[in-house]
N, C-alpha and C. Protein backbone atom coordinates (compact mmCIF):
# COMPACT_ATOMS: atom_id res chain seq x y z
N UNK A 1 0.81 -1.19 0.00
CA UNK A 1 0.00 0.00 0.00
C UNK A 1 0.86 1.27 0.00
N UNK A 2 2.40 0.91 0.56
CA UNK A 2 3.03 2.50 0.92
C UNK A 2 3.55 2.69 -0.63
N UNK A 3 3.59 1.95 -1.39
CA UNK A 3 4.35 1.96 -3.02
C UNK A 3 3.22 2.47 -3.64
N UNK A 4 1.87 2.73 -3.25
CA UNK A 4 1.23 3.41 -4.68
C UNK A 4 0.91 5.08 -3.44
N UNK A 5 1.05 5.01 -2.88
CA UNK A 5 1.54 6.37 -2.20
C UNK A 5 2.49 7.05 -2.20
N UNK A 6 3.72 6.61 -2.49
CA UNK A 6 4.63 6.89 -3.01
C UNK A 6 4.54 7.49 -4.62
N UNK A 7 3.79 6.45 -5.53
CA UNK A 7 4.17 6.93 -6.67
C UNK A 7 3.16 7.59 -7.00
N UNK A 8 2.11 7.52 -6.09
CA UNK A 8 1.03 8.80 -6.22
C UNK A 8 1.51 10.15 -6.18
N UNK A 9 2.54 10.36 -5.25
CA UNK A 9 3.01 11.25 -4.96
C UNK A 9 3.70 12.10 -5.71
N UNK A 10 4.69 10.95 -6.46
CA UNK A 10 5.63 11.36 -7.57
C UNK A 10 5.48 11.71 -8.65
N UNK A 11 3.94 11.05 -8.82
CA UNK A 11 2.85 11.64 -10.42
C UNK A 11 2.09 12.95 -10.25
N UNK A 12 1.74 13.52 -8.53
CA UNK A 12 1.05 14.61 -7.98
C UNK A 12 2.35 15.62 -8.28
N UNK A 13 3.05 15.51 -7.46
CA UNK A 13 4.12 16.80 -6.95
C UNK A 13 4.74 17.43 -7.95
N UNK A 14 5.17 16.84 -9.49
CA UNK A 14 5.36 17.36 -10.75
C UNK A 14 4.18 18.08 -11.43
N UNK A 15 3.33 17.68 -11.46
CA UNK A 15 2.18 17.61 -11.90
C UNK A 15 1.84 19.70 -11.16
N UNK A 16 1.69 19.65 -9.83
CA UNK A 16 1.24 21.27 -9.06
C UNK A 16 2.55 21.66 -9.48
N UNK A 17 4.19 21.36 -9.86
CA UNK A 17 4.96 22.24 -10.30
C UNK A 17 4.55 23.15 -11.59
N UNK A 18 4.41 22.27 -12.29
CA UNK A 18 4.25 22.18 -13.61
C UNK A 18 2.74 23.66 -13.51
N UNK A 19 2.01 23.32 -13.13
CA UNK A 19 0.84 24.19 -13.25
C UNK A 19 1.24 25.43 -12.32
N UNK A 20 2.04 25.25 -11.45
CA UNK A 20 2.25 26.97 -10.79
C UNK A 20 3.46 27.39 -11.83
N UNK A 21 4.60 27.05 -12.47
CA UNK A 21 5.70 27.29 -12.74
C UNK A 21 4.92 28.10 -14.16
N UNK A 22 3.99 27.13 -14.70
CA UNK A 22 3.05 27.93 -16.02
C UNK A 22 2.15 29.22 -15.97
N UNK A 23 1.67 29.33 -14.46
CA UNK A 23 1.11 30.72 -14.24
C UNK A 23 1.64 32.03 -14.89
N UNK A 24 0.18 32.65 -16.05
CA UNK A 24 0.82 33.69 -17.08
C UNK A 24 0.76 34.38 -15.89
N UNK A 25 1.66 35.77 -15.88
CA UNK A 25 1.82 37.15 -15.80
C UNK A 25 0.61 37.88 -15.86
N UNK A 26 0.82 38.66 -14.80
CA UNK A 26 -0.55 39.73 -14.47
C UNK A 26 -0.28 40.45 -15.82
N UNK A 27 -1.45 40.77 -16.89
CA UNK A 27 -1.64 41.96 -17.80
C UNK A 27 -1.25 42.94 -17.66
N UNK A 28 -0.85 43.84 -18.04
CA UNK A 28 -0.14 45.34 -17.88
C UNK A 28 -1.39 46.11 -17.84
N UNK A 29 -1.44 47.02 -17.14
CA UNK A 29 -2.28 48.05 -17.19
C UNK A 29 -2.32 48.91 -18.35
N UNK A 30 -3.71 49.13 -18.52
CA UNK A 30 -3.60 50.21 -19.52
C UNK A 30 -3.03 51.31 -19.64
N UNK A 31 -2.11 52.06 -20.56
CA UNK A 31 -1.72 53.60 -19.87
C UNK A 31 -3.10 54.64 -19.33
N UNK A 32 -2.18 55.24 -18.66
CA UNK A 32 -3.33 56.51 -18.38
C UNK A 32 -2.94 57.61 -19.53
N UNK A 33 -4.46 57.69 -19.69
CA UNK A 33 -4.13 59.60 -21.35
C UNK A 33 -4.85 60.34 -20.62
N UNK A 34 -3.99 61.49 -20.43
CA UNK A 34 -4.28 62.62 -19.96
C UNK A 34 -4.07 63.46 -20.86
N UNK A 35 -5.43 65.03 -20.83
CA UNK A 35 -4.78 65.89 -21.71
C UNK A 35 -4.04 67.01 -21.01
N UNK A 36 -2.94 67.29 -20.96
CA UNK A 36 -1.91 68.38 -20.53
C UNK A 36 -1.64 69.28 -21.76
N UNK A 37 -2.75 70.61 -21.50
CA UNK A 37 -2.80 72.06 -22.20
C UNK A 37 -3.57 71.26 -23.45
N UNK A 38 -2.87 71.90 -24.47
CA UNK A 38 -3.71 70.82 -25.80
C UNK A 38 -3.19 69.61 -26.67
N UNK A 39 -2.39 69.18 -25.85
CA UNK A 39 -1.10 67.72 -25.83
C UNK A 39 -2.12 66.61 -25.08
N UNK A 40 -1.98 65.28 -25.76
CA UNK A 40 -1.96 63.96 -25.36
C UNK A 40 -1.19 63.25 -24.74
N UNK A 41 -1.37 63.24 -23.40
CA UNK A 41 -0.29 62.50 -22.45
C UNK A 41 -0.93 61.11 -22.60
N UNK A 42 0.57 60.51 -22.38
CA UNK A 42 -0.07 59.15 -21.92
C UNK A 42 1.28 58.65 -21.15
N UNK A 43 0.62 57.72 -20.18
CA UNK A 43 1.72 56.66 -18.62
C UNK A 43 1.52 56.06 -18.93
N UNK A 44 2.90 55.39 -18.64
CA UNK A 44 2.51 53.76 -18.60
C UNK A 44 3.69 53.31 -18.35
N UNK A 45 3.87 51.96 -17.52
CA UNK A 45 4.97 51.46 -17.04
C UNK A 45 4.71 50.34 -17.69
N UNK A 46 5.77 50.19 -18.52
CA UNK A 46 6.14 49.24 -19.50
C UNK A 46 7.08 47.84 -19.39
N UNK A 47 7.14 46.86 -20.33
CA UNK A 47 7.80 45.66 -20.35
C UNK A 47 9.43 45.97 -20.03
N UNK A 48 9.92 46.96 -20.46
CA UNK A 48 11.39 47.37 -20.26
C UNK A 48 11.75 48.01 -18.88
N UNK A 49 10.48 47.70 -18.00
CA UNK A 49 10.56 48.13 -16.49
C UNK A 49 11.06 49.70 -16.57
N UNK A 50 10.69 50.48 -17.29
CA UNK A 50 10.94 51.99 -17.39
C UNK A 50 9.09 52.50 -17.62
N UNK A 51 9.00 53.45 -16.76
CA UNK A 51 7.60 54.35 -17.27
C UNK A 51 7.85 55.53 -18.20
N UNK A 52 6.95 55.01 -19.23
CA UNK A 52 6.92 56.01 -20.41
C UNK A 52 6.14 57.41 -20.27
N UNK A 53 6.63 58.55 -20.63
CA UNK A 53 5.60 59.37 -20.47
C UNK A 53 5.86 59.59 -22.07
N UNK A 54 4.49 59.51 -22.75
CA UNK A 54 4.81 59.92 -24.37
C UNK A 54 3.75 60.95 -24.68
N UNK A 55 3.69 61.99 -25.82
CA UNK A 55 3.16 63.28 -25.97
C UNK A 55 2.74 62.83 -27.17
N UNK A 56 1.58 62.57 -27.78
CA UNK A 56 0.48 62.27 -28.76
C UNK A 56 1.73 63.40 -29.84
N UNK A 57 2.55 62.96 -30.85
CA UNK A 57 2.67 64.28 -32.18
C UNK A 57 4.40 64.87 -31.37
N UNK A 58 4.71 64.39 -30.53
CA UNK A 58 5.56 64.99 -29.25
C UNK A 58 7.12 64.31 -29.27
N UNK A 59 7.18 63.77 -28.10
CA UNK A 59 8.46 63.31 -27.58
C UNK A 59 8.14 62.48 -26.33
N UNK A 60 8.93 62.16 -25.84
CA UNK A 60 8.92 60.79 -24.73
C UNK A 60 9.70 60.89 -23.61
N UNK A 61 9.45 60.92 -22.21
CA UNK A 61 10.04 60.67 -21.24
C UNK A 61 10.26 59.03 -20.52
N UNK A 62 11.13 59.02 -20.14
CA UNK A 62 11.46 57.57 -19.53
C UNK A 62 11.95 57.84 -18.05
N UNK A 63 11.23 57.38 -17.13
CA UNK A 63 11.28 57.35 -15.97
C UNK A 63 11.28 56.41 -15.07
N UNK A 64 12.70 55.81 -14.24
CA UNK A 64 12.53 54.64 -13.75
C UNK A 64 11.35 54.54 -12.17
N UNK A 65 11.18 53.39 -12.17
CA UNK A 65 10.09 52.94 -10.69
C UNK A 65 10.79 53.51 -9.80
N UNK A 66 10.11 54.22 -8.77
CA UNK A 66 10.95 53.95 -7.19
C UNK A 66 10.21 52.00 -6.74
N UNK A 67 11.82 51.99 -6.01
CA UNK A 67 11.43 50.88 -5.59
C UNK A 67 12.27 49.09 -6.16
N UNK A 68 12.89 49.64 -6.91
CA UNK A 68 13.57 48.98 -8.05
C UNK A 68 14.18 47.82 -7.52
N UNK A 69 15.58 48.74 -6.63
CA UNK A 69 15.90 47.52 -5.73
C UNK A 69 15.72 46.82 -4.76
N UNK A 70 14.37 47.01 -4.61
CA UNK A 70 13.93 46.45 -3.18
C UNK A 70 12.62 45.65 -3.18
N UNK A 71 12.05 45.95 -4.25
CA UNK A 71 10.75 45.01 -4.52
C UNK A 71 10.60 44.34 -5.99
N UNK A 72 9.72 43.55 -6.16
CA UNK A 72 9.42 42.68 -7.64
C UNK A 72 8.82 43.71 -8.69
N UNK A 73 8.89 43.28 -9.56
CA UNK A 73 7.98 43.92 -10.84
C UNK A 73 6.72 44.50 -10.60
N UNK A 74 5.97 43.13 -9.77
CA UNK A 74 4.60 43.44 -9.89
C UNK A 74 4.39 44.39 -8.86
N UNK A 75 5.55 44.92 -7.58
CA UNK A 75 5.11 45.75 -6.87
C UNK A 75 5.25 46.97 -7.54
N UNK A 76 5.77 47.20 -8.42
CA UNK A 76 6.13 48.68 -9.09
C UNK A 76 5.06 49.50 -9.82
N UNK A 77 5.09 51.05 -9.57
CA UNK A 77 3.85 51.52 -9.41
C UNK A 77 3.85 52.75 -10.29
N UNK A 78 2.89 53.33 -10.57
CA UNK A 78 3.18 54.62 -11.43
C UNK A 78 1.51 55.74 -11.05
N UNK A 79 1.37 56.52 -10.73
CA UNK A 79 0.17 57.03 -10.63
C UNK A 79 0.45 59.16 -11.50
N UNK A 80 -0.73 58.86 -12.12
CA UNK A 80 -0.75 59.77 -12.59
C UNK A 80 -1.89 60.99 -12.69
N UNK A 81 -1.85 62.13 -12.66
CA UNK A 81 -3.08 63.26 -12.25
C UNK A 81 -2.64 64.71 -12.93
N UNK A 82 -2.84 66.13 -13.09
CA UNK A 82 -2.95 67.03 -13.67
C UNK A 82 -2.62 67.50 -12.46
N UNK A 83 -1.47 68.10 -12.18
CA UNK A 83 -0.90 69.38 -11.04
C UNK A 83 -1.97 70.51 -10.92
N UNK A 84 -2.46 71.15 -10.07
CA UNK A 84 -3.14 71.97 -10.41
C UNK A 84 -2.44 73.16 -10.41
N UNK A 85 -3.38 74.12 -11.37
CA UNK A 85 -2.80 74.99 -12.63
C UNK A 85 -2.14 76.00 -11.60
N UNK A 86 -0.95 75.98 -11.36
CA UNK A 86 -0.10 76.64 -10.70
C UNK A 86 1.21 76.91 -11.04
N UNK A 87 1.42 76.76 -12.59
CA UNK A 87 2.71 77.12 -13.32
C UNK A 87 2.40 77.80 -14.30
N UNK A 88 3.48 78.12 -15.13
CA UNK A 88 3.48 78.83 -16.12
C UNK A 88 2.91 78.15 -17.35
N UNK A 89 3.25 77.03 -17.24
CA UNK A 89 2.50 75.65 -18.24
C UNK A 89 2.20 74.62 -17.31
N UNK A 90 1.40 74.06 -17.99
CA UNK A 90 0.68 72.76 -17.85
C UNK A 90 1.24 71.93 -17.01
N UNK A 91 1.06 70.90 -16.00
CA UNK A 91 2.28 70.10 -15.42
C UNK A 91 1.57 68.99 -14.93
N UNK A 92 1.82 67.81 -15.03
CA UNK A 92 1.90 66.71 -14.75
C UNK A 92 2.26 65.60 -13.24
N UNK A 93 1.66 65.52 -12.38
CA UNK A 93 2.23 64.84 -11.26
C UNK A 93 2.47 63.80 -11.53
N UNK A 94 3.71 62.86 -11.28
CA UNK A 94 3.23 61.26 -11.14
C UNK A 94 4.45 61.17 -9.90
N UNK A 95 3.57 60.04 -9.37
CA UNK A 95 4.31 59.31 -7.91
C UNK A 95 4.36 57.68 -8.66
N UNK A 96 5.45 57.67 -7.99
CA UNK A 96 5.43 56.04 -7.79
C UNK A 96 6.09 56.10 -5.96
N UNK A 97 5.25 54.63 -5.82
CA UNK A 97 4.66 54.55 -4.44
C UNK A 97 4.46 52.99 -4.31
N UNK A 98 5.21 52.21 -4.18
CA UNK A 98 5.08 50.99 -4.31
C UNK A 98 4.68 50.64 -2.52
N UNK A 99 3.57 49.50 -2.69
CA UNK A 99 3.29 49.73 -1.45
C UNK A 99 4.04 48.98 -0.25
N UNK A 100 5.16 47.90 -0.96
CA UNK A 100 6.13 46.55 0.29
C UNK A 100 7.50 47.77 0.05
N UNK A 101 7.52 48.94 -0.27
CA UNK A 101 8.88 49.63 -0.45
C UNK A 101 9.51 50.71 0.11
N UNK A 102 10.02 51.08 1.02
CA UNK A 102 10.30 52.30 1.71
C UNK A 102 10.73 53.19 0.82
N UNK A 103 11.06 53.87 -0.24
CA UNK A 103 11.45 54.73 -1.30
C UNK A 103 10.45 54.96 -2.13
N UNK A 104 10.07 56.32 -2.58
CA UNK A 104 9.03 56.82 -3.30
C UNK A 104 9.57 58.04 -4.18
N UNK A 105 8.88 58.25 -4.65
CA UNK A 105 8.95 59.52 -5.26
C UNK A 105 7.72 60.19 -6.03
N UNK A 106 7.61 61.59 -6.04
CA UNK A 106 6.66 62.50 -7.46
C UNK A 106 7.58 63.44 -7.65
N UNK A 107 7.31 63.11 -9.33
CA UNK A 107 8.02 64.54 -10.69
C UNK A 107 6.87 64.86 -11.10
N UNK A 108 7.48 66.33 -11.28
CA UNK A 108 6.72 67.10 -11.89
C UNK A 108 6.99 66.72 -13.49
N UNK A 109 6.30 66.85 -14.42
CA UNK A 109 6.94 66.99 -15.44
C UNK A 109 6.04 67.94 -16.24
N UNK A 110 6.65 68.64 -17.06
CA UNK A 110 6.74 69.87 -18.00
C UNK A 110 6.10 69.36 -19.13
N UNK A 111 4.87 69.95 -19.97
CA UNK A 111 4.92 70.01 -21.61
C UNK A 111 5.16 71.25 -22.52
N UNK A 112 6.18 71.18 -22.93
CA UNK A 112 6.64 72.21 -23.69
C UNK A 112 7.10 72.07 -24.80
N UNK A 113 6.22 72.70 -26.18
CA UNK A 113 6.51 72.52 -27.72
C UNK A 113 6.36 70.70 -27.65
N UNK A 114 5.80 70.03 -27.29
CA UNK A 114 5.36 69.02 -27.36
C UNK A 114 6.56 67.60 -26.94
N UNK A 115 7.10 68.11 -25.88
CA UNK A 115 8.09 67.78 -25.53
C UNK A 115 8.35 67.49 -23.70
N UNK A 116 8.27 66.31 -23.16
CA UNK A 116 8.06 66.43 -21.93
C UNK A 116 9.38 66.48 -21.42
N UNK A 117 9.47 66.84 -20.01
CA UNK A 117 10.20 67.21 -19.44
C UNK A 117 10.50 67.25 -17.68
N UNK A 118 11.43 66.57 -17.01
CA UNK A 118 11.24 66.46 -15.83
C UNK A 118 11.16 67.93 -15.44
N UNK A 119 10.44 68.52 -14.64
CA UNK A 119 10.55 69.59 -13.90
C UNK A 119 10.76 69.89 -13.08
N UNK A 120 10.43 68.92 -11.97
CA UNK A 120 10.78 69.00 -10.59
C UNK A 120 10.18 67.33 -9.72
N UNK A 121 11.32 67.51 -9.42
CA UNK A 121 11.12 66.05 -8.43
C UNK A 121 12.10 65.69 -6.91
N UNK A 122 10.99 65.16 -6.09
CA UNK A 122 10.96 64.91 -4.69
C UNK A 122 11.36 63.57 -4.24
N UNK A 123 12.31 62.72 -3.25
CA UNK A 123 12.41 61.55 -2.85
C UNK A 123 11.93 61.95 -1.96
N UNK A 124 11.50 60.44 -1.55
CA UNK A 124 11.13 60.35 0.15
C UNK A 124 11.32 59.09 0.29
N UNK A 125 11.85 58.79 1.83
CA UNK A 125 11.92 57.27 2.11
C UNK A 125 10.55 57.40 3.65
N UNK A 126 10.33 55.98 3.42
CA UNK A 126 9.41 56.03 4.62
C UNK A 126 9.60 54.73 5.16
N UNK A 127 10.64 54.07 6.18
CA UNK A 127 11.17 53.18 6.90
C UNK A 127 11.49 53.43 8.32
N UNK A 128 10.15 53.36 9.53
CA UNK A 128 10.59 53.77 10.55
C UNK A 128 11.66 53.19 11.25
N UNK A 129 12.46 53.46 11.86
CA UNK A 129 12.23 55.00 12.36
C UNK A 129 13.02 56.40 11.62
N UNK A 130 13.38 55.86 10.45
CA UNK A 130 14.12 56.91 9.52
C UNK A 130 12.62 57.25 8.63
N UNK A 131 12.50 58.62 8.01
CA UNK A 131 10.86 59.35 7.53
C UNK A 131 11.71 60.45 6.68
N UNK A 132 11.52 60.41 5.64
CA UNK A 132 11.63 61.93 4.77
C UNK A 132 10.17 61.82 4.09
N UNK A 133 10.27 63.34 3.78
CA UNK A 133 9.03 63.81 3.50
C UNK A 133 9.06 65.18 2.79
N UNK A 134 8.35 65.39 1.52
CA UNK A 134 8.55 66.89 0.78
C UNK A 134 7.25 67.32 0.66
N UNK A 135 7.60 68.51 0.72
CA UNK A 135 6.21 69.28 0.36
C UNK A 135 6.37 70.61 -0.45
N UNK A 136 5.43 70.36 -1.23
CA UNK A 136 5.60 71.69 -2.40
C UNK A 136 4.61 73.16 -2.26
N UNK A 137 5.12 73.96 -2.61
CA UNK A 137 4.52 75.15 -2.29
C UNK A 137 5.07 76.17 -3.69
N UNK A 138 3.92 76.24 -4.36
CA UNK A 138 3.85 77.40 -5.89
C UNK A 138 3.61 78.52 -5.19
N UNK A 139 4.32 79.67 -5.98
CA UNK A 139 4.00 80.66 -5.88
C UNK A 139 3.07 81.15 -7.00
N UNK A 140 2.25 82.26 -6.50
CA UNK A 140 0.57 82.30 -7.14
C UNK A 140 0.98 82.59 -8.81
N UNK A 141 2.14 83.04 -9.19
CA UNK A 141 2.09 83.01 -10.88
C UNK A 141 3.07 81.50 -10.98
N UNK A 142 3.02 80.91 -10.30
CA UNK A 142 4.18 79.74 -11.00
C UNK A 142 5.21 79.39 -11.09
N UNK A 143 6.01 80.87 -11.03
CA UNK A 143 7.15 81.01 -11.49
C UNK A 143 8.26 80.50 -10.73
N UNK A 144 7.83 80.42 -9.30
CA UNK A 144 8.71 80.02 -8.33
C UNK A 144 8.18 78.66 -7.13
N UNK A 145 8.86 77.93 -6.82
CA UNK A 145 8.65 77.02 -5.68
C UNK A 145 9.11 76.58 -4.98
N UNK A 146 8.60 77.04 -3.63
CA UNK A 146 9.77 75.92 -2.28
C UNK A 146 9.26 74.42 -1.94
N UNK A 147 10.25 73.75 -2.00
CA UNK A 147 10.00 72.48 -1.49
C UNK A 147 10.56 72.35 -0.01
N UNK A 148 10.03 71.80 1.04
CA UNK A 148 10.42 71.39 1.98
C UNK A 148 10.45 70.11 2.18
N UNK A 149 11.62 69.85 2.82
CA UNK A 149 11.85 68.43 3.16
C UNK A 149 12.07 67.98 4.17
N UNK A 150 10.95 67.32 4.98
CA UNK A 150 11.46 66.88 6.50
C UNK A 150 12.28 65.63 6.60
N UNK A 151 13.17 65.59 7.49
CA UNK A 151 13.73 64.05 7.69
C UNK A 151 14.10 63.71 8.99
N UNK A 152 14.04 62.77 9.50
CA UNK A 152 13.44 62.59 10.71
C UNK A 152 14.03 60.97 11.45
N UNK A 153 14.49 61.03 12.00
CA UNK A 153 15.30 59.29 12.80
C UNK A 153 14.94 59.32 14.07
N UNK A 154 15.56 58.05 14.62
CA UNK A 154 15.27 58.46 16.04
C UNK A 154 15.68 59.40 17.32
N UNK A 155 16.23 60.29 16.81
CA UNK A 155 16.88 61.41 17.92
C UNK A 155 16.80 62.40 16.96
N UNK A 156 16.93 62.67 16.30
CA UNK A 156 16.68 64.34 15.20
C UNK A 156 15.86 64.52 14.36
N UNK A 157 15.00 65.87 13.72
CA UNK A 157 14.43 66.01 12.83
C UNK A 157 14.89 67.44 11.94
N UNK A 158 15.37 66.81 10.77
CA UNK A 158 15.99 67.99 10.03
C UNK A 158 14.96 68.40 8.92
N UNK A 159 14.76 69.54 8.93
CA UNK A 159 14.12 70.40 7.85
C UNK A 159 14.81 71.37 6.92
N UNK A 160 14.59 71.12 5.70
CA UNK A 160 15.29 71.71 4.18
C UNK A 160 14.62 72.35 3.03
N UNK A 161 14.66 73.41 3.28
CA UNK A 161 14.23 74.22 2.21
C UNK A 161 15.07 74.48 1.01
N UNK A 162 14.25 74.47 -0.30
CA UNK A 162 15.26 74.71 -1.33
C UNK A 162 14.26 75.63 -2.48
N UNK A 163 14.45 76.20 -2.82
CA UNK A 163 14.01 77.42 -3.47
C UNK A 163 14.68 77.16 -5.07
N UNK A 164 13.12 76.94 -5.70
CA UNK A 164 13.37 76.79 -7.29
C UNK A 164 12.85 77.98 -8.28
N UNK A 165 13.61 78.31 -9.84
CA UNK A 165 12.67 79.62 -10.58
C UNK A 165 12.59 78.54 -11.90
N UNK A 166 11.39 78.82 -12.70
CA UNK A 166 10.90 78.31 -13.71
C UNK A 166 12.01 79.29 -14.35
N UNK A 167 12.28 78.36 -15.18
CA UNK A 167 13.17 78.93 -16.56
C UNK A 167 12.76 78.55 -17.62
N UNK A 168 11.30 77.88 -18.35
CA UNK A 168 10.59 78.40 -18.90
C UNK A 168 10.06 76.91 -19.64
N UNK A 169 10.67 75.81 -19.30
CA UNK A 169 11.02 74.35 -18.98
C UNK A 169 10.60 73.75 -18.13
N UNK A 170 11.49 73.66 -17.17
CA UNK A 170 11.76 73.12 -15.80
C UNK A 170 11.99 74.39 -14.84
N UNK A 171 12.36 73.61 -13.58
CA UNK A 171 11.97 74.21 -12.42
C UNK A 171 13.39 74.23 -12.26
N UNK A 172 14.90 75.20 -11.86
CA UNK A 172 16.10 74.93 -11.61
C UNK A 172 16.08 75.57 -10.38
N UNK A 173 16.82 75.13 -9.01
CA UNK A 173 17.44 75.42 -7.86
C UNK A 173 18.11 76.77 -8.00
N UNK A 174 17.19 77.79 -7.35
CA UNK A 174 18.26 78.98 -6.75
C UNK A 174 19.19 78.88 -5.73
N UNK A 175 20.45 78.84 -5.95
CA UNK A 175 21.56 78.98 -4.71
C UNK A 175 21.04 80.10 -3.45
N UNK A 176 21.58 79.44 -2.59
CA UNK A 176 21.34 80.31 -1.60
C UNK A 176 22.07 81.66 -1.82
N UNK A 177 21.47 82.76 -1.20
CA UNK A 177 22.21 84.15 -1.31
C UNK A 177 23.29 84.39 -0.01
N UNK A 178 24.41 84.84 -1.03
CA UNK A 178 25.38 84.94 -0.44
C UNK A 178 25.42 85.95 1.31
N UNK A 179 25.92 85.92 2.37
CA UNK A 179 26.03 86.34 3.02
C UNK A 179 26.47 88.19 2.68
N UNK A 180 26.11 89.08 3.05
CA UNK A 180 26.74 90.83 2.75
C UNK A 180 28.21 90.65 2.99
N UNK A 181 28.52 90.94 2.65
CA UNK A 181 30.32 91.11 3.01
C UNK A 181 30.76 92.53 3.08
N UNK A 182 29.71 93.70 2.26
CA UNK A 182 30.27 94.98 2.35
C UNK A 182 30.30 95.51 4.59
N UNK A 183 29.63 94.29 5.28
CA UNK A 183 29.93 94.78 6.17
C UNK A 183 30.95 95.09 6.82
């Protein structure tokens, strides 16, 4: 009796390999199309593990996952929405936000002459007891923005301001102003 239990076994246990090892792949999501100004956006995180941002007539951004080295494919994430109208042009949010991953991020990105463009972009890790965190703040024509960045462990919390001017593109970092010296 223990010999056809045995080879029951040996005809079963190949048999559930065989059928999990064949399990297709989750479908890719559809991109998201957004219209940014009078341009055709479209997302999408693609087979080459890079997210596409492509402009209907345009040009193409490639943007890697947060999360890359620390989680699988299928955790990798892309979310996309319309900044509200607080620049000089049109702008684009996307986060990726994987949810088993302490590393994140949102870029801004730019459409200009049909041409996208990173504009501005934020890391954050979120692994207690280490926390960063940004927050954006437009000024009412656009032209300018502070980001703050908290970061935070278990004995300190540091806060960072950095002060950006649209240059007509993207968003570039103003240096801090120099100390007076005529004193």
């Amino acid at each position: 009796m223990s010999w056809m239990r045995v080879s029951f076994l040996l005809v079963l246990v190949p048999a559930v390999a065989l059928a999990d090892a064949s399990t297709p792949p989750k479908p890719p999501k559809p991109p998201a199309e957004l219209a940014v100004g009078d341009r055709s956006v479209t997302v999408a995180l693609e087979a080459d593990d890079k997210i596409h941002v492509r402009v209907k007539g345009g040009g193409e951004l490639l943007l890697d996952p947060a999360g890359r080295a620390y989680v699988g494919r299928d955790q990798w994430n892309v979310r996309a929405e319309l900044a509200p109208s607080v620049a000089p042009v049109p702008l684009l949010k996307l986060s990726s936000r994987p949810e088993a991953c302490s590393d994140y991020w949102d870029i801004y990105v730019s459409v200009v002459d049909g041409v996208p463009r990173q504009a501005l972009a934020l890391y954050g890790v979120a692994d207690p007891p280490a926390m960063q965190s940004s927050t954006v703040k437009f000024a009412r024509d656009g032209s300018a923005v502070v980001t703050t960045t908290t970061s935070e462990d278990e004995k300190i919390v540091r806060t960072r301001r950095t002060r950006y001017r649209f240059d007509g593109r993207v968003y570039a970092a103003v240096p801090k102003r120099a100390a007076d010296r005529s004193k």
